[in-house]
Protein backbone atom coordinates (compact mmCIF):
# COMPACT_ATOMS: atom_id res chain seq x y z
CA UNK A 1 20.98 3.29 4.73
CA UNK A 2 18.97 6.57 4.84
CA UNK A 3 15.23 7.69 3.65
CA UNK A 4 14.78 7.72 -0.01
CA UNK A 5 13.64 11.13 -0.13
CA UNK A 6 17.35 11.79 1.40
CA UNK A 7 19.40 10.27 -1.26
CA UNK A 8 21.74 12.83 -2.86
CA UNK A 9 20.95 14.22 -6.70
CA UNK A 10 22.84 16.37 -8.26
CA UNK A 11 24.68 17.16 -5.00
CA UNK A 12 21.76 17.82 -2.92
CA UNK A 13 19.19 15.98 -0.98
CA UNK A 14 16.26 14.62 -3.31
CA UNK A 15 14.14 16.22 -1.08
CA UNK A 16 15.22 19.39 -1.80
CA UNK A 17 14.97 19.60 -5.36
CA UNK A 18 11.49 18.48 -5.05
CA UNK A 19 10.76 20.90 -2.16
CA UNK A 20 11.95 23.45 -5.08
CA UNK A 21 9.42 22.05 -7.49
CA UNK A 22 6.36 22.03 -5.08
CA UNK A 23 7.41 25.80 -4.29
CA UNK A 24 7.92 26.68 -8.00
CA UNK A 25 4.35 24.87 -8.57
CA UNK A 26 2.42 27.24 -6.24
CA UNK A 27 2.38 25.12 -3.13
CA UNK A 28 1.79 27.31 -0.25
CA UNK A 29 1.71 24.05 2.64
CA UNK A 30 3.83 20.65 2.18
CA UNK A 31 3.18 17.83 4.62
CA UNK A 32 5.54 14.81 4.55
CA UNK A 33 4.04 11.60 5.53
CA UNK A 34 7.71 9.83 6.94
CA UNK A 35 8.79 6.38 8.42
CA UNK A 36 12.02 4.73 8.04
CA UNK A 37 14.72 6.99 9.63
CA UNK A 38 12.02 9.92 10.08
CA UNK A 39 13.63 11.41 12.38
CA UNK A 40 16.51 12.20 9.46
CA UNK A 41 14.00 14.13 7.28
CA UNK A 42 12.57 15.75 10.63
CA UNK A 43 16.11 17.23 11.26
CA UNK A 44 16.69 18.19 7.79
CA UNK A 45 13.45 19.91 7.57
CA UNK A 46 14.49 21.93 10.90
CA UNK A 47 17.57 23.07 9.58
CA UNK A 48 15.78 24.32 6.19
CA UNK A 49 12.30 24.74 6.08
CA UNK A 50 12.98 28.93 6.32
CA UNK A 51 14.51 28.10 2.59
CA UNK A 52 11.22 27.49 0.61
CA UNK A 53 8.42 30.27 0.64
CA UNK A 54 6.27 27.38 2.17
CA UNK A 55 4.60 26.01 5.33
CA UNK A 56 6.56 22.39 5.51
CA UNK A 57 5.36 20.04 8.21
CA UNK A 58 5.71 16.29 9.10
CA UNK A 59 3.58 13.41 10.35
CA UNK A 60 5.84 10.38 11.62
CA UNK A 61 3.56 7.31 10.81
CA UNK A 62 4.03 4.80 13.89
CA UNK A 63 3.66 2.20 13.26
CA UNK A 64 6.05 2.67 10.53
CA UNK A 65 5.44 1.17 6.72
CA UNK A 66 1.51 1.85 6.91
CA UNK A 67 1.47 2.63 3.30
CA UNK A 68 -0.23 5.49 1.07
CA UNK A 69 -3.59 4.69 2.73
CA UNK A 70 -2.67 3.97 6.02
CA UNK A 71 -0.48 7.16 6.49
CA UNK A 72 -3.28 9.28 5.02
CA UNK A 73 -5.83 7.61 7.29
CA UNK A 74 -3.58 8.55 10.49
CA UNK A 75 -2.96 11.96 8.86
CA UNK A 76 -6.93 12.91 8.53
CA UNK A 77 -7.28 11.89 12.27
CA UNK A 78 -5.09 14.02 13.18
CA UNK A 79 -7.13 16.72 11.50
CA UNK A 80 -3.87 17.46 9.29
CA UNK A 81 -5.94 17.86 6.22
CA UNK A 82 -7.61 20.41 4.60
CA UNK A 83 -10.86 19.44 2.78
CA UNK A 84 -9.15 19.31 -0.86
CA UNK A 85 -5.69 18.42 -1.06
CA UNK A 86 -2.84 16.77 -3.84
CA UNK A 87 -0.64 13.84 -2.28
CA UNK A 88 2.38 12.71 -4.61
CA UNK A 89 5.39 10.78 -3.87
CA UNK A 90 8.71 11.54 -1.80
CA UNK A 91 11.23 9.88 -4.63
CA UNK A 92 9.25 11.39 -7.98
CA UNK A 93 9.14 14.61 -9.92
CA UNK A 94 5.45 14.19 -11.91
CA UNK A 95 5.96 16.80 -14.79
CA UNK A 96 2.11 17.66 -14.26
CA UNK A 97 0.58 21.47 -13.08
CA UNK A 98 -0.41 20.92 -9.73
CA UNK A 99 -2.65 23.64 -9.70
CA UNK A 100 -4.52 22.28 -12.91
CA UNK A 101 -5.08 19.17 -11.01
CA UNK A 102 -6.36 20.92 -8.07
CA UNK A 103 -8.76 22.99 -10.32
CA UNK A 104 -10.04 20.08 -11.75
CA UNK A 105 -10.19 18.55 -8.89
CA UNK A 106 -12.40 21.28 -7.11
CA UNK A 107 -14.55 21.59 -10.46
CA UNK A 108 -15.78 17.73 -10.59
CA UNK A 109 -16.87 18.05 -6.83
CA UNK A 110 -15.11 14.32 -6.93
CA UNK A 111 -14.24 12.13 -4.10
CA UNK A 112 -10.57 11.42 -5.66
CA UNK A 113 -8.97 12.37 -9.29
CA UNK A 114 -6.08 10.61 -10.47
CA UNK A 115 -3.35 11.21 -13.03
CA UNK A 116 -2.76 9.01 -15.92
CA UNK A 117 0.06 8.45 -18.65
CA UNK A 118 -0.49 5.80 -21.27
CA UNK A 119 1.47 2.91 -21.27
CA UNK A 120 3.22 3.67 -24.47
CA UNK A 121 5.12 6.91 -23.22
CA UNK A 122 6.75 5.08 -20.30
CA UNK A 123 6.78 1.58 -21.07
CA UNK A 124 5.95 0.43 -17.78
CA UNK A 125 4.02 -2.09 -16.88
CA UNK A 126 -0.07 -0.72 -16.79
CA UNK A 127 -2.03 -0.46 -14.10
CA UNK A 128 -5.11 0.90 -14.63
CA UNK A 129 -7.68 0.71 -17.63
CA UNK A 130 -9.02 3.71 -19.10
CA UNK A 131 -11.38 5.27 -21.37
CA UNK A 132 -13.09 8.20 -22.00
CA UNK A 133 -11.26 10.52 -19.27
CA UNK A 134 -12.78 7.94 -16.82
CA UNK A 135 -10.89 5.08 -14.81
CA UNK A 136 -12.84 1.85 -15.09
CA UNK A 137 -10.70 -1.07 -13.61
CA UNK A 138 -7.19 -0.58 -11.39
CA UNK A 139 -4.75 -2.97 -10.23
CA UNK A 140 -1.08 -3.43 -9.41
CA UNK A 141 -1.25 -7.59 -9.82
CA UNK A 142 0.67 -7.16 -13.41
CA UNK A 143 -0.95 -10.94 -14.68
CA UNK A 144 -4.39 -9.52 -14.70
CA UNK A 145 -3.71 -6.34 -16.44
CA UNK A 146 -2.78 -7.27 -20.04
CA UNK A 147 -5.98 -5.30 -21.47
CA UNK A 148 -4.89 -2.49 -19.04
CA UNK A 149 -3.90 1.10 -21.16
CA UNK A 150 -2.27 3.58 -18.64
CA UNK A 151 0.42 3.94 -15.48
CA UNK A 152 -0.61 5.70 -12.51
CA UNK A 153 0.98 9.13 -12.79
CA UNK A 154 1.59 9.80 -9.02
CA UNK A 155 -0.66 13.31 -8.34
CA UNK A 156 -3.56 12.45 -6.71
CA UNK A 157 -6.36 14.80 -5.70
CA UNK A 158 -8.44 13.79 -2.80
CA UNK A 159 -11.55 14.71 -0.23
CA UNK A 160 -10.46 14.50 3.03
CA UNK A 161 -14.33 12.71 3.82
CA UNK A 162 -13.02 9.91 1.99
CA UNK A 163 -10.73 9.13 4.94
CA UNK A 164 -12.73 10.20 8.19
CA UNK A 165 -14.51 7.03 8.69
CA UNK A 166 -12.08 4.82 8.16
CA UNK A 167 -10.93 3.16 11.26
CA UNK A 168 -7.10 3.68 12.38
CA UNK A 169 -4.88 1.37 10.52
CA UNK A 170 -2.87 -1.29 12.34
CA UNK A 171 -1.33 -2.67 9.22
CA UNK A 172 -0.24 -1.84 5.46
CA UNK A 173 -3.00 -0.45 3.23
CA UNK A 174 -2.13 0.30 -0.02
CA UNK A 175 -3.98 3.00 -1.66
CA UNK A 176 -5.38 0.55 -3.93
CA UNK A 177 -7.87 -0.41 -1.59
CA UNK A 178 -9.75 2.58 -1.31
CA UNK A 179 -9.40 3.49 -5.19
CA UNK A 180 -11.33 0.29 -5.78
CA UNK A 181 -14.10 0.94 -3.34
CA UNK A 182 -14.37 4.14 -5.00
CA UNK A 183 -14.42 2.18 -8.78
CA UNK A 184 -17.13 -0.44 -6.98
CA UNK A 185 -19.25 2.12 -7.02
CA UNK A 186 -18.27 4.40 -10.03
CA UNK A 187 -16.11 4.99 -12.30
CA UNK A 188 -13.03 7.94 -11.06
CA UNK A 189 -11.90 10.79 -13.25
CA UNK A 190 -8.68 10.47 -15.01
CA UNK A 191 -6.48 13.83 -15.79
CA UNK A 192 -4.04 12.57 -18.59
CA UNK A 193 -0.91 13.58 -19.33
CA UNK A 194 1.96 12.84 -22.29
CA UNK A 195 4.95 13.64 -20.65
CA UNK A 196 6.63 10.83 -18.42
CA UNK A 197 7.28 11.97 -14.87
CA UNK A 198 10.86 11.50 -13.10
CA UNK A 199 11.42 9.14 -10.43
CA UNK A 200 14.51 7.70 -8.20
CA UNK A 201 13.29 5.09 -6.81
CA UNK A 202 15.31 2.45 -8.44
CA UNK A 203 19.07 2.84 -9.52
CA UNK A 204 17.86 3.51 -13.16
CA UNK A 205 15.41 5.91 -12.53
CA UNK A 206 18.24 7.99 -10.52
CA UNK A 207 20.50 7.51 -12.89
CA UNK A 208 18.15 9.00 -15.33
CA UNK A 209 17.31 12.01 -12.63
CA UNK A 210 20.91 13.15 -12.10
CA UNK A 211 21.83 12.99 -16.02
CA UNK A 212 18.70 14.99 -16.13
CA UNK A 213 20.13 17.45 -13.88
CA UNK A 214 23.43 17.53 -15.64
CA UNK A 215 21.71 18.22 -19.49
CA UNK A 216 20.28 20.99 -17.12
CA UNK A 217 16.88 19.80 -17.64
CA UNK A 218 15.54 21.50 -14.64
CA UNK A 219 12.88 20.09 -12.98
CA UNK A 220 9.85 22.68 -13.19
């Protein structure tokens, strides 16, 4: 068993091809939040990073399996963070501009901006409900979201002050949390999208990647 992010694609660790995308995007620094079998992406990362015209870096979360939150919480005390920055997911390819989220993102002067797709062009199960460019109600329980209209995309733009008062986790916290203190107090900008983003991290979804790869439908 190995780290998602080093499961082979197309003949090459994921975490390369999305390394490739992040460069191809205009990322100039990457920081990877790891856990299970860090250590493996640590070593990989040594042996590589002088491939991508990038600054790559790693944060080993310990305890491991933090989540989203957590990680980023650990990550800000560090002072890892700069005072606007994108986090998106080691086993997904979101077919988004990361730079138009980050303009946005800097333009709304917004605590957090998240990415939306509607339910219809991934038929997924929703999580979030949505209207008017604006995210009014979020959850990942999927019996209380039948009225619910779009899917989390995975780009997220964020304010590092969102994290610096939050004490250091010493369990799991989901990302969810902190979204709906945000939404208890107002509603959070949604940047929508139409086309469905690429993810391994079930044996469809990598099935679907490496076919992708194969139709040379290269992930830019």
């Amino acid at each position: 068993e190995q780290p998602k992010i080093m499961v082979e694609v197309n003949g090459q660790p994921f975490i390369q091809h999305q390394l490739d995308w992040l460069v191809n995007q205009g990322a100039t620094e990457v920081l990877f939040a790891v856990g299970f079998k860090g250590e493996v992406v640590q070593e990989w990362i040594k042996e590589n990073a002088s491939n991508f015209n990038c600054k790559i870096s790693t944060f080993l979360d310990k305890p491991p399996a933090l989540g989203t939150l957590g990680s980023l919480i650990q990550i800000a005390k560090h002072n890892l963070l700069k005072d606007t920055f994108l986090v998106t997911y080691g086993d997904t390819i979101p077919r988004i501009s990361l730079q138009r989220v980050y303009q946005v993102m800097i333009s709304l002067d917004s605590e957090i901006l998240l990415t939306g797709i509607e339910k219809e062009l991934v038929g997924e199960r929703p999580n979030m409900l949505v209207a008017n460019g604006k995210l009014l109600e979020y959850s990942k329980d999927t019996k209380l979201t039948p009225r619910f209209t779009h899917i989390e995309y995975g780009v997220i733009g964020m304010s590092r002050k969102v994290l610096q008062k939050r004490a250091t986790p010493i369990e799991h916290q989901d990302l969810s949390i902190l979204i709906n203190e945000i939404l208890a107090k107002n509603p959070i900008p949604i940047l929508e999208t139409k086309v469905p983003y690429t993810e391994m991290g079930s044996p469809a979804g990598l099935a679907k990647m490496q076919l992708e790869f194969i139709e040379n439908k290269f992930l830019k």
